[in-house]
N, C-alpha and C. Protein backbone atom coordinates (compact mmCIF):
# COMPACT_ATOMS: atom_id res chain seq x y z
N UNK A 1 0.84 -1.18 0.00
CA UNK A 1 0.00 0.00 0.00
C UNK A 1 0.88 1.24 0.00
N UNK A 2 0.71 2.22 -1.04
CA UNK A 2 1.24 3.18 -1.00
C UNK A 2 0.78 4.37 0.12
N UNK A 3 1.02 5.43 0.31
CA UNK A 3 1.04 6.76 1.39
C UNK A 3 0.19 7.38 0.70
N UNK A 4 -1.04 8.14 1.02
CA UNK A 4 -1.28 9.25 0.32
C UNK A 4 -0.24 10.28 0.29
N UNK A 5 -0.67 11.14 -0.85
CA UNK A 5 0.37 12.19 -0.84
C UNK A 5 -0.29 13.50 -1.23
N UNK A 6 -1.11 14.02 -0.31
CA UNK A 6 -1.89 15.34 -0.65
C UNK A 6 -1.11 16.31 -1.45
N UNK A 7 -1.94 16.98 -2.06
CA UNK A 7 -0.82 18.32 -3.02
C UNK A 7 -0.73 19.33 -2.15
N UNK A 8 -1.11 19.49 -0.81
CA UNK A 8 -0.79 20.62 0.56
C UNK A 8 -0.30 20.07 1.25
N UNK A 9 1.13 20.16 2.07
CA UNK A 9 1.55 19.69 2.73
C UNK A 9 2.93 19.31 2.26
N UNK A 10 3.60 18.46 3.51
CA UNK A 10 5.27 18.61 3.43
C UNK A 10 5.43 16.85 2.10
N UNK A 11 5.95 17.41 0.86
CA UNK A 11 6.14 16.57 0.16
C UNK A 11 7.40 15.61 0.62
N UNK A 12 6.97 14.58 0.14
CA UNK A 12 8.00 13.52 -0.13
C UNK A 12 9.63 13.60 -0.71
N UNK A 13 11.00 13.49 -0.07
CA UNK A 13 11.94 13.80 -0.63
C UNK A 13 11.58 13.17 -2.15
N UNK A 14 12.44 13.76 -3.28
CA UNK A 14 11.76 12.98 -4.94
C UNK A 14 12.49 11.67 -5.21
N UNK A 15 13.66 11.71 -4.67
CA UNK A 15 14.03 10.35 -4.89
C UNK A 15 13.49 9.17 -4.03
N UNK A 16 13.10 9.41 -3.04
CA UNK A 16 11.78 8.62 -2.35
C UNK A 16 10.17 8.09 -3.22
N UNK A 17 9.87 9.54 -3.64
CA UNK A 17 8.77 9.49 -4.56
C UNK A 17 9.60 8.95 -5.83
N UNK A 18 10.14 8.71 -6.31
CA UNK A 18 10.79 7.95 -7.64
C UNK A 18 10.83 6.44 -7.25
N UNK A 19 11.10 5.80 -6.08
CA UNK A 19 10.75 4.62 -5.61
C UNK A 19 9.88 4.37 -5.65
N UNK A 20 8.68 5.18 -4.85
CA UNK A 20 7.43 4.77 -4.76
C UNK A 20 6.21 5.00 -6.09
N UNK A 21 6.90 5.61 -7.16
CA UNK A 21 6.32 5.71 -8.88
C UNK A 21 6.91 4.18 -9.28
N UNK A 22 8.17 3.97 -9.24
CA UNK A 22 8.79 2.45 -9.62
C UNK A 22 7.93 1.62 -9.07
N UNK A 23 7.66 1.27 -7.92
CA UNK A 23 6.87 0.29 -6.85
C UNK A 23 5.70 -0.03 -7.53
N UNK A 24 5.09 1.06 -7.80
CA UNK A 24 3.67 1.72 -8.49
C UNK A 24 3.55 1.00 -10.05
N UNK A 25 4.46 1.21 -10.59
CA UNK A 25 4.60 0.41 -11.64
C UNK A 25 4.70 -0.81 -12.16
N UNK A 26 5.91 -1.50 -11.13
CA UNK A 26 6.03 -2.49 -10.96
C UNK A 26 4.94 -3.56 -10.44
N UNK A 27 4.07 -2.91 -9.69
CA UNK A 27 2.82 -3.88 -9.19
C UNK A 27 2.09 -3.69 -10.43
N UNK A 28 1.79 -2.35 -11.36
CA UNK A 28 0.79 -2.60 -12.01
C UNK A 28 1.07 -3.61 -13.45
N UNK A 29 2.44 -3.69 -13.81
CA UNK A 29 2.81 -4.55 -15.05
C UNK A 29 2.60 -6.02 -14.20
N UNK A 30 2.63 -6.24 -13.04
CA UNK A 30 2.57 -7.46 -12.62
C UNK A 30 1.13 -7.49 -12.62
N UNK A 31 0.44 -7.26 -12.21
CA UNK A 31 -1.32 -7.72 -12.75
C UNK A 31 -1.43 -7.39 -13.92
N UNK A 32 -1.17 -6.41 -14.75
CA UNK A 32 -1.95 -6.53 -16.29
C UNK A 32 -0.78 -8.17 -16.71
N UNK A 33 0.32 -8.47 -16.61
CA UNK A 33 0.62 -9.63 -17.21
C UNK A 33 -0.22 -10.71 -16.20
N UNK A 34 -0.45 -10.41 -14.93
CA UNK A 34 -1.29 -11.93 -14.19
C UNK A 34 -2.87 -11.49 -15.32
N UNK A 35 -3.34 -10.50 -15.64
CA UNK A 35 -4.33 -10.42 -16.09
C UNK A 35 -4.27 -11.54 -17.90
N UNK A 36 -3.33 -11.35 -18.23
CA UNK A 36 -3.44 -12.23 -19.10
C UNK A 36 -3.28 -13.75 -19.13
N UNK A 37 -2.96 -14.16 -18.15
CA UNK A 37 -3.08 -15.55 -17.53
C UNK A 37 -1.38 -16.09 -17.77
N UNK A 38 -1.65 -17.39 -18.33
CA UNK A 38 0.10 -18.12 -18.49
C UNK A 38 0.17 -18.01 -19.61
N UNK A 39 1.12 -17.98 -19.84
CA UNK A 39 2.60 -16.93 -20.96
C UNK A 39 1.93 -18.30 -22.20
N UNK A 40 1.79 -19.13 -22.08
CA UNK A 40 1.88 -20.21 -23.43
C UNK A 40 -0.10 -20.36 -23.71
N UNK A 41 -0.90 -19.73 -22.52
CA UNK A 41 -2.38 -20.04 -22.85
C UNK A 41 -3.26 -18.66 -24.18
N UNK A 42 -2.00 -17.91 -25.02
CA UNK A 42 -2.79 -17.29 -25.65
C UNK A 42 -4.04 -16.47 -25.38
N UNK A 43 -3.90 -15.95 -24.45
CA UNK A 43 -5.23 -15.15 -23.72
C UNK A 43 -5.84 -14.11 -24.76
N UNK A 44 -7.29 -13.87 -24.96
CA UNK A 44 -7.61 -12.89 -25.91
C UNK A 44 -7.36 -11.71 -25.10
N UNK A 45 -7.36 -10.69 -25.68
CA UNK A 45 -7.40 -9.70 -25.28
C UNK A 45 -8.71 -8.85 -25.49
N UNK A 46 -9.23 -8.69 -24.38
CA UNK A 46 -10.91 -7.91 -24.29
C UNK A 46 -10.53 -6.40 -24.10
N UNK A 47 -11.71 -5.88 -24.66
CA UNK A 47 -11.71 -4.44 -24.78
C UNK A 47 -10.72 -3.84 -23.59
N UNK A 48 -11.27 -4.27 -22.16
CA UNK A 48 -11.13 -3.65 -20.82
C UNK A 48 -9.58 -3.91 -20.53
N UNK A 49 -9.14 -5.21 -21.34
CA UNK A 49 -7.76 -5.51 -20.66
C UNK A 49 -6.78 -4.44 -21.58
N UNK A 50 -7.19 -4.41 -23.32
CA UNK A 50 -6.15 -3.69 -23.55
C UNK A 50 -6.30 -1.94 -23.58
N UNK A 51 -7.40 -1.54 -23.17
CA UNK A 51 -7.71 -0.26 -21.87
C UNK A 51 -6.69 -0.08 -21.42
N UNK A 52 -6.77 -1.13 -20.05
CA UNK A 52 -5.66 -1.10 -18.81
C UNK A 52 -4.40 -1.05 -19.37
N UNK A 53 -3.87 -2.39 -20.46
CA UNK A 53 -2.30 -2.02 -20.92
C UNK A 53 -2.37 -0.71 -21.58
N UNK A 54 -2.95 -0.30 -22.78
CA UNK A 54 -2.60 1.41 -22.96
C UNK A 54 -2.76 1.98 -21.96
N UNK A 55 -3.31 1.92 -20.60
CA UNK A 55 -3.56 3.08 -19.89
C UNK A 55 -2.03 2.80 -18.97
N UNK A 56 -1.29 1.70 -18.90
CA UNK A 56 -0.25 1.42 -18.51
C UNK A 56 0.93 1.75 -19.01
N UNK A 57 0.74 1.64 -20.70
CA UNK A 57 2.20 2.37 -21.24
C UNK A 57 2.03 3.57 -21.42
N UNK A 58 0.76 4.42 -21.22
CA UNK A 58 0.99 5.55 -21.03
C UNK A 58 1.12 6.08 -19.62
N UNK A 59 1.34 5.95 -18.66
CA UNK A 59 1.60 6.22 -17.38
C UNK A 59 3.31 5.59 -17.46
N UNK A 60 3.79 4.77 -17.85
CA UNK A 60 5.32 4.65 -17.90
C UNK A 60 6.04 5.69 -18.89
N UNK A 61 5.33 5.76 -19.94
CA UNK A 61 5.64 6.82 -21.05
C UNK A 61 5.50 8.23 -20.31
N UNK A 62 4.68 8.72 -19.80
CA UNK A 62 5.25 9.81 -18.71
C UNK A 62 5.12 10.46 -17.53
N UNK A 63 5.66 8.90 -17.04
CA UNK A 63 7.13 8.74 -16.25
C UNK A 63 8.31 9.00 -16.96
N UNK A 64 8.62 8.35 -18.19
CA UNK A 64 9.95 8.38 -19.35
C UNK A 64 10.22 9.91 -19.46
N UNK A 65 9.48 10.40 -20.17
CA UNK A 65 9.11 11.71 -20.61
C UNK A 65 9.66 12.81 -19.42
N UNK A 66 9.03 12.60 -18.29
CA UNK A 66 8.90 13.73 -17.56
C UNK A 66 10.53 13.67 -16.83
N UNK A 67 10.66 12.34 -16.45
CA UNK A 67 12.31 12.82 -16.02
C UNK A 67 13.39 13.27 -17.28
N UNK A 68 13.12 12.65 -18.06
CA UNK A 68 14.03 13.17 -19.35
C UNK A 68 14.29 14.58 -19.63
N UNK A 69 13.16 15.27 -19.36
CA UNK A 69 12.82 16.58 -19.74
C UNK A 69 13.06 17.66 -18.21
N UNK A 70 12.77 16.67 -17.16
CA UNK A 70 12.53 17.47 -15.60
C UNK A 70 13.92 17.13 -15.30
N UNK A 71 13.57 16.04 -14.45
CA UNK A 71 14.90 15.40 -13.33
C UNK A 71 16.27 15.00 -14.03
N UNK A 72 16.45 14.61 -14.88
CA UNK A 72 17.87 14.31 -15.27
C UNK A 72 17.85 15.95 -15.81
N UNK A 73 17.63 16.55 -16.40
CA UNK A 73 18.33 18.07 -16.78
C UNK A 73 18.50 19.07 -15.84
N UNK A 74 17.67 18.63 -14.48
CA UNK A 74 18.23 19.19 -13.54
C UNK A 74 19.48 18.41 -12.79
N UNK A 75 19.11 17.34 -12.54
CA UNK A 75 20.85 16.46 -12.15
C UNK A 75 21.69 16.82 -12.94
N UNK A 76 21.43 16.52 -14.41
CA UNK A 76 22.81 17.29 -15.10
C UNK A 76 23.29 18.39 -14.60
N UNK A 77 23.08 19.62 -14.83
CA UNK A 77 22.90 20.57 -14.25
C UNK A 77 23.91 20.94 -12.69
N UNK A 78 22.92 19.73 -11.71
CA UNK A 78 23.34 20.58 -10.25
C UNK A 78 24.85 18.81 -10.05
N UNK A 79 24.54 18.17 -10.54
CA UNK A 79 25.40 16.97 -10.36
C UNK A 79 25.89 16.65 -11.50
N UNK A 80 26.97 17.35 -12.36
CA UNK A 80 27.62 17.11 -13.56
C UNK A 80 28.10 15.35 -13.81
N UNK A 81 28.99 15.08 -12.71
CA UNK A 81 29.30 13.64 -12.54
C UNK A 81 28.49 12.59 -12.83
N UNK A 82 26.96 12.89 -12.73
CA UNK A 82 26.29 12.12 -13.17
C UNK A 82 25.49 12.39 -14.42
N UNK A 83 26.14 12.57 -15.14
CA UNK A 83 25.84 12.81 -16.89
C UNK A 83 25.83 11.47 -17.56
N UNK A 84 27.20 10.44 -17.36
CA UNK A 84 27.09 9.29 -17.83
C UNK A 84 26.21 8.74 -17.80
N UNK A 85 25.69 8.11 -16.63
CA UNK A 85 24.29 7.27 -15.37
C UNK A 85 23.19 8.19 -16.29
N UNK A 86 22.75 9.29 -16.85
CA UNK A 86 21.87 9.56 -17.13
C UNK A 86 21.71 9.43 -18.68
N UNK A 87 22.86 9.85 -19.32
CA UNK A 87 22.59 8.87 -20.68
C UNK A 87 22.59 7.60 -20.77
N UNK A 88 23.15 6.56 -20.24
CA UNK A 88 22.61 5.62 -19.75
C UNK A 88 21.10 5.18 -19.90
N UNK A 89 20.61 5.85 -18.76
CA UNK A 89 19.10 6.00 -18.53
C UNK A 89 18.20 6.25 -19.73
N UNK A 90 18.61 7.46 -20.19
CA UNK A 90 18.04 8.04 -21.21
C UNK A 90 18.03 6.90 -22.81
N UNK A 91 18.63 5.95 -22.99
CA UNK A 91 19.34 5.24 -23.45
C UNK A 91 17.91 4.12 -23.76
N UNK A 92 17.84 3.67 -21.83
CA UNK A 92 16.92 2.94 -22.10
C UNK A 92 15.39 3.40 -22.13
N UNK A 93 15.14 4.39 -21.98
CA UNK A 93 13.96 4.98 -22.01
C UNK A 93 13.75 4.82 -23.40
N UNK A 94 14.86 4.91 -24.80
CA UNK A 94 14.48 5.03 -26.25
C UNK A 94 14.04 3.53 -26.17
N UNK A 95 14.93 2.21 -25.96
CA UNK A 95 14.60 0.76 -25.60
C UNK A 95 12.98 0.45 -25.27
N UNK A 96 12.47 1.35 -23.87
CA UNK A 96 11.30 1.03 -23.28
C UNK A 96 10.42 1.36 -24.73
N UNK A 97 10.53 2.61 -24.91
CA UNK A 97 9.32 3.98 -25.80
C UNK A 97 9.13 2.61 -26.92
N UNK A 98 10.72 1.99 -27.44
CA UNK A 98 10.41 1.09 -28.80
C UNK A 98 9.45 -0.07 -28.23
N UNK A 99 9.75 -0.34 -27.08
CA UNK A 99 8.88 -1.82 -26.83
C UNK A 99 7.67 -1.41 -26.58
N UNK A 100 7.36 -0.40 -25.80
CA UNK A 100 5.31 0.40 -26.10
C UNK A 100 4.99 0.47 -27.42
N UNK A 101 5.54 1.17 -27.83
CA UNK A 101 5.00 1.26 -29.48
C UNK A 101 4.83 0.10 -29.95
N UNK A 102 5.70 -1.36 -29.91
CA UNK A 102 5.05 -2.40 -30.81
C UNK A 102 4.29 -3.10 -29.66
N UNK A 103 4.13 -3.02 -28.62
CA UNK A 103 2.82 -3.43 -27.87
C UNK A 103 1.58 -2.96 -28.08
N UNK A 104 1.61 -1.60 -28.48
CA UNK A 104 0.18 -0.98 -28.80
C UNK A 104 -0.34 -0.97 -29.98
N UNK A 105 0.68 -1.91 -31.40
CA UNK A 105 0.51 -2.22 -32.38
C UNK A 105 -0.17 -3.71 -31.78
N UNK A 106 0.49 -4.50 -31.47
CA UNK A 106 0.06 -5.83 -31.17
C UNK A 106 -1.33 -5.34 -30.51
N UNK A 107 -1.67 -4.18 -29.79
CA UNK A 107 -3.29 -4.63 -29.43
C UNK A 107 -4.30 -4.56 -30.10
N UNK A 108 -3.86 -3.69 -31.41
CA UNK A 108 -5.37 -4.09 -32.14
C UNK A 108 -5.65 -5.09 -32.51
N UNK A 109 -4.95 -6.58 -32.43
CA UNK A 109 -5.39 -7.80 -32.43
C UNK A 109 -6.07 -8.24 -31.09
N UNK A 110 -7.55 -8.46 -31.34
CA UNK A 110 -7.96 -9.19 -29.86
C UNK A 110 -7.53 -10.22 -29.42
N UNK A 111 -6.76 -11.21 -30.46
CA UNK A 111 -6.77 -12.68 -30.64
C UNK A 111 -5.11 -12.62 -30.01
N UNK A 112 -4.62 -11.23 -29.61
CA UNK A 112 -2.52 -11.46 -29.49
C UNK A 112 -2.47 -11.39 -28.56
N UNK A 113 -3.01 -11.93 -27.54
CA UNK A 113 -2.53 -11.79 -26.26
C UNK A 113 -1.74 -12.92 -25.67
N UNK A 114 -1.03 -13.65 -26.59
CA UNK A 114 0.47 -14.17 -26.28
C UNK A 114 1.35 -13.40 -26.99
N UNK A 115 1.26 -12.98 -27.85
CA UNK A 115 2.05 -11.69 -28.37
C UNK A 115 2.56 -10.53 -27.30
N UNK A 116 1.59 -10.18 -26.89
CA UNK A 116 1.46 -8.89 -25.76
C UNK A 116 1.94 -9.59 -24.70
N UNK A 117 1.45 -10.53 -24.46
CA UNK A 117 2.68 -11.24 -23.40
C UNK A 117 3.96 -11.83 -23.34
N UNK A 118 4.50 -11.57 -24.25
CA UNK A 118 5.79 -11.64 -24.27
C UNK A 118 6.21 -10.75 -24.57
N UNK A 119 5.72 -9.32 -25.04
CA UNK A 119 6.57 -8.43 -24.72
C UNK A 119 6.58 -7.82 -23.69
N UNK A 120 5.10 -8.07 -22.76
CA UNK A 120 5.05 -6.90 -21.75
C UNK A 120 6.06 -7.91 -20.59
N UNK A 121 6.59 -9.56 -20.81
CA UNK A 121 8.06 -10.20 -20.21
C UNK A 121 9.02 -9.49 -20.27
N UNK A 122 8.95 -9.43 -21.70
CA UNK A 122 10.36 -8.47 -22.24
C UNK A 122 10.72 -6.95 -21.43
N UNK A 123 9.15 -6.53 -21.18
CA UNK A 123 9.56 -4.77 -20.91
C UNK A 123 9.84 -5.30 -19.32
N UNK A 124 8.78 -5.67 -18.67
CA UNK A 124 9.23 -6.24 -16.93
C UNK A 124 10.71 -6.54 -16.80
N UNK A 125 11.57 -7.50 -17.46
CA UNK A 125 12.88 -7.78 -17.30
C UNK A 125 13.80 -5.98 -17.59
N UNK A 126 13.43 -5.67 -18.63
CA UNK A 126 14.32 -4.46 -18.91
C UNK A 126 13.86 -3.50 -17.86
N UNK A 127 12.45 -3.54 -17.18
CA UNK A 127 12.50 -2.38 -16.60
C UNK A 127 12.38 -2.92 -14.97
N UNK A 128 12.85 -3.80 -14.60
CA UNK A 128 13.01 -4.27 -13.10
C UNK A 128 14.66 -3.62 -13.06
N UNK A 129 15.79 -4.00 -14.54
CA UNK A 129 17.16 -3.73 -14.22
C UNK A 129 17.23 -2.40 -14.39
N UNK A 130 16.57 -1.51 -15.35
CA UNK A 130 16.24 -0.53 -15.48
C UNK A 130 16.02 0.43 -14.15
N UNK A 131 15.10 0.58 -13.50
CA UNK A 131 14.65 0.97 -12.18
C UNK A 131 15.38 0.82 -10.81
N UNK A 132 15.65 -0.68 -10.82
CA UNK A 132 16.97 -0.69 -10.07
C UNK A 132 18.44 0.16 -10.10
N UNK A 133 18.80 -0.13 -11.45
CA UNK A 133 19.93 0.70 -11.72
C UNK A 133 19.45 2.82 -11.56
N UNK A 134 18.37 2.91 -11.85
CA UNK A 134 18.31 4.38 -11.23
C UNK A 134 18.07 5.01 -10.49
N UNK A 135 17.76 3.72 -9.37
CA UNK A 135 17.37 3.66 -8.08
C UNK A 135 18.62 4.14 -7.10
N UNK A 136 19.25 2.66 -7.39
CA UNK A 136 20.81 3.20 -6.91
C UNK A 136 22.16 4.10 -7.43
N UNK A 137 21.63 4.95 -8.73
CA UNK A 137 22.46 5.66 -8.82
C UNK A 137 21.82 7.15 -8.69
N UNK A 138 20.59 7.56 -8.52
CA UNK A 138 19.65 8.80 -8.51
C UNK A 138 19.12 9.25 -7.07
N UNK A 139 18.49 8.16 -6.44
CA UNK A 139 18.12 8.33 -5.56
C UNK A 139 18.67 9.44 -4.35
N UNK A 140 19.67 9.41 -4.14
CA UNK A 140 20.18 10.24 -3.09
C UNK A 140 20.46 11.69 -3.65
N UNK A 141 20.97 11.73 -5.03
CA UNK A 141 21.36 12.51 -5.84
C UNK A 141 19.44 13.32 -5.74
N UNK A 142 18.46 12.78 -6.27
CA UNK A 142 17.15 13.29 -6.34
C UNK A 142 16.65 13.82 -5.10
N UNK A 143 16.84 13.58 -4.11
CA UNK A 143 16.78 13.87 -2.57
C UNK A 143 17.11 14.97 -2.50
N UNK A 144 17.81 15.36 -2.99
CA UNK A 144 18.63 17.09 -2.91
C UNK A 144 18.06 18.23 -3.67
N UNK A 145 17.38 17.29 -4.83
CA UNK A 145 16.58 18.55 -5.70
C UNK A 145 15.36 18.96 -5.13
N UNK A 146 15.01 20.09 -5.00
CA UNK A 146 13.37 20.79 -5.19
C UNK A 146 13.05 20.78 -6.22
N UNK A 147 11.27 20.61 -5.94
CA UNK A 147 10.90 20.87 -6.93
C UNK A 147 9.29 20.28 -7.49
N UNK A 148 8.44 20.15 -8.41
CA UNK A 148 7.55 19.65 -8.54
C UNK A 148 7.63 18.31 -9.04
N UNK A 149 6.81 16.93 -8.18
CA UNK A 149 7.01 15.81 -8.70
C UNK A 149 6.45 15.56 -10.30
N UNK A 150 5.87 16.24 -10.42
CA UNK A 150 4.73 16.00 -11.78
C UNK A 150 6.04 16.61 -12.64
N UNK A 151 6.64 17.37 -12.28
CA UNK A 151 7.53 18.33 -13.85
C UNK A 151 8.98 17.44 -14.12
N UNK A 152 9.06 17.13 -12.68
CA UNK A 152 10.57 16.73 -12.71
C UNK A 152 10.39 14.71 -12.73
N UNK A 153 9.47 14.23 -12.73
CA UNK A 153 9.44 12.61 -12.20
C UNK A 153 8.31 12.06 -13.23
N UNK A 154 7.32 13.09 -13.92
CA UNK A 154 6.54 12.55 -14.82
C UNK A 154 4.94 12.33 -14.17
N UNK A 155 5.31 12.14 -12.98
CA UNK A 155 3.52 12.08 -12.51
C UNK A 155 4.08 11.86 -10.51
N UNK A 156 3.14 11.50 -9.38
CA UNK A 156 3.63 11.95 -8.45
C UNK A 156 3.43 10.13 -7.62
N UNK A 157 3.75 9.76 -6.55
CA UNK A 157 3.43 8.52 -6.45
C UNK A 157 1.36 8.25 -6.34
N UNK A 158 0.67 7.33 -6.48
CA UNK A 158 -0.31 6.85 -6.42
C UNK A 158 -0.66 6.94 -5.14
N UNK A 159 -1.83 7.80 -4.93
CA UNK A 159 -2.83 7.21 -3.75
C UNK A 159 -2.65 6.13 -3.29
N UNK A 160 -3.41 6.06 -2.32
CA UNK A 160 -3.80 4.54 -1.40
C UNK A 160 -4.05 3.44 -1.85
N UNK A 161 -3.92 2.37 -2.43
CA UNK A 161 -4.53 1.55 -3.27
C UNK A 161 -4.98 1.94 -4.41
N UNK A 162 -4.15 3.22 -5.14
CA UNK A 162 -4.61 3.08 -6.25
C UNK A 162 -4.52 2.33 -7.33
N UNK A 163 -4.84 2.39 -8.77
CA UNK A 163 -4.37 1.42 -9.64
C UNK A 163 -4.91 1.57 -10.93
N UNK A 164 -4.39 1.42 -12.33
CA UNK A 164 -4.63 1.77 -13.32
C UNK A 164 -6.28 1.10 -13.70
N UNK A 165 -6.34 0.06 -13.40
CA UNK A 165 -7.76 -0.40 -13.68
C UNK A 165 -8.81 0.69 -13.20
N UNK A 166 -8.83 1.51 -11.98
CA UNK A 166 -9.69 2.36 -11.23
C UNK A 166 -9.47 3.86 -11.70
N UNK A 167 -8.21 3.78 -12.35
CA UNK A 167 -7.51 5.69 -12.79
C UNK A 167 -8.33 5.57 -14.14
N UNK A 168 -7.82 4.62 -14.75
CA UNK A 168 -7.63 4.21 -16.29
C UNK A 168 -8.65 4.12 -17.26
N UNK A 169 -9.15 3.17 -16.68
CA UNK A 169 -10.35 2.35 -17.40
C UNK A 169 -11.67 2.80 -17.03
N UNK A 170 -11.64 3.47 -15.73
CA UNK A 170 -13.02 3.59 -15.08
C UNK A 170 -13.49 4.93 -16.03
């Protein structure tokens, strides 16, 4: 369960809130893939499920977006040293953006949902090492910046139990 995080009041250091957007994510690619059942049963894909996955690669898409443009140009910026670690990053964000785009091609087939499940394998593996790795090289570094979570992180962590099925789809 995530923290609320009112928009009045003493915010969250951002590299904290960058954990808890990762966390956020990470649970929700793990139910839209439990939503498609086992990897070899070909699951169709119904209106509502591929809803939830677009409403999923667009909430990672910006996430992508918003640090690219926010938080790493301000780390550049106030933490030069970490220029490498952020092209890097930036690196795989082009990796992620390519694997959404042919996922959201694969959904106008109702019938591909072993298709869509093996890539949304593919994006989980890249973006568990992904997240990790900017976890431990940002995090403390992000702690130091001010600033708005939405400008600099892409969106802010999730309500209480929130979740793309209830943001998304509803």
């Amino acid at each position: 369960m995530h923290p609320a995080h009112p928009s009045s009041g003493r915010l969250t250091a951002l590299g904290i809130q960058l954990i808890e957007i990762h966390d956020w994510l990470r649970e929700e690619l793990a139910r839209l893939r439990a939503s498609l059942g086992s990897p070899t049963g070909g699951a169709a894909l119904t209106r509502e499920l591929r809803a939830y996955c677009v409403g999923f690669c667009a909430a990672l898409d910006r996430h992508h977006t918003g640090e690219d443009g926010g938080a790493f140009r301000a780390l550049a910026e106030q933490a030069p040293e970490l220029r490498p670690v952020l092209a890097e990053l930036r690196a795989d964000h082009r990796v992620v953006a390519d694997l959404l785009r042919r996922i959201d091609a694969l959904l106008a087939d109702p019938a591909g949902g072993r298709s869509v499940r093996a890539e949304l394998d593919g994006l989980a593996g890249l973006l568990e090492s992904h997240f990790g790795y900017e976890e431990r090289k940002l995090v403390a570094a992000l702690n130091r910046l001010a600033g708005d979570p939405v400008e600099l992180l892409g969106s802010t962590p999730p309500g209480n139990g929130e979740n793309l099925e209830r943001t998304e789809t509803a």
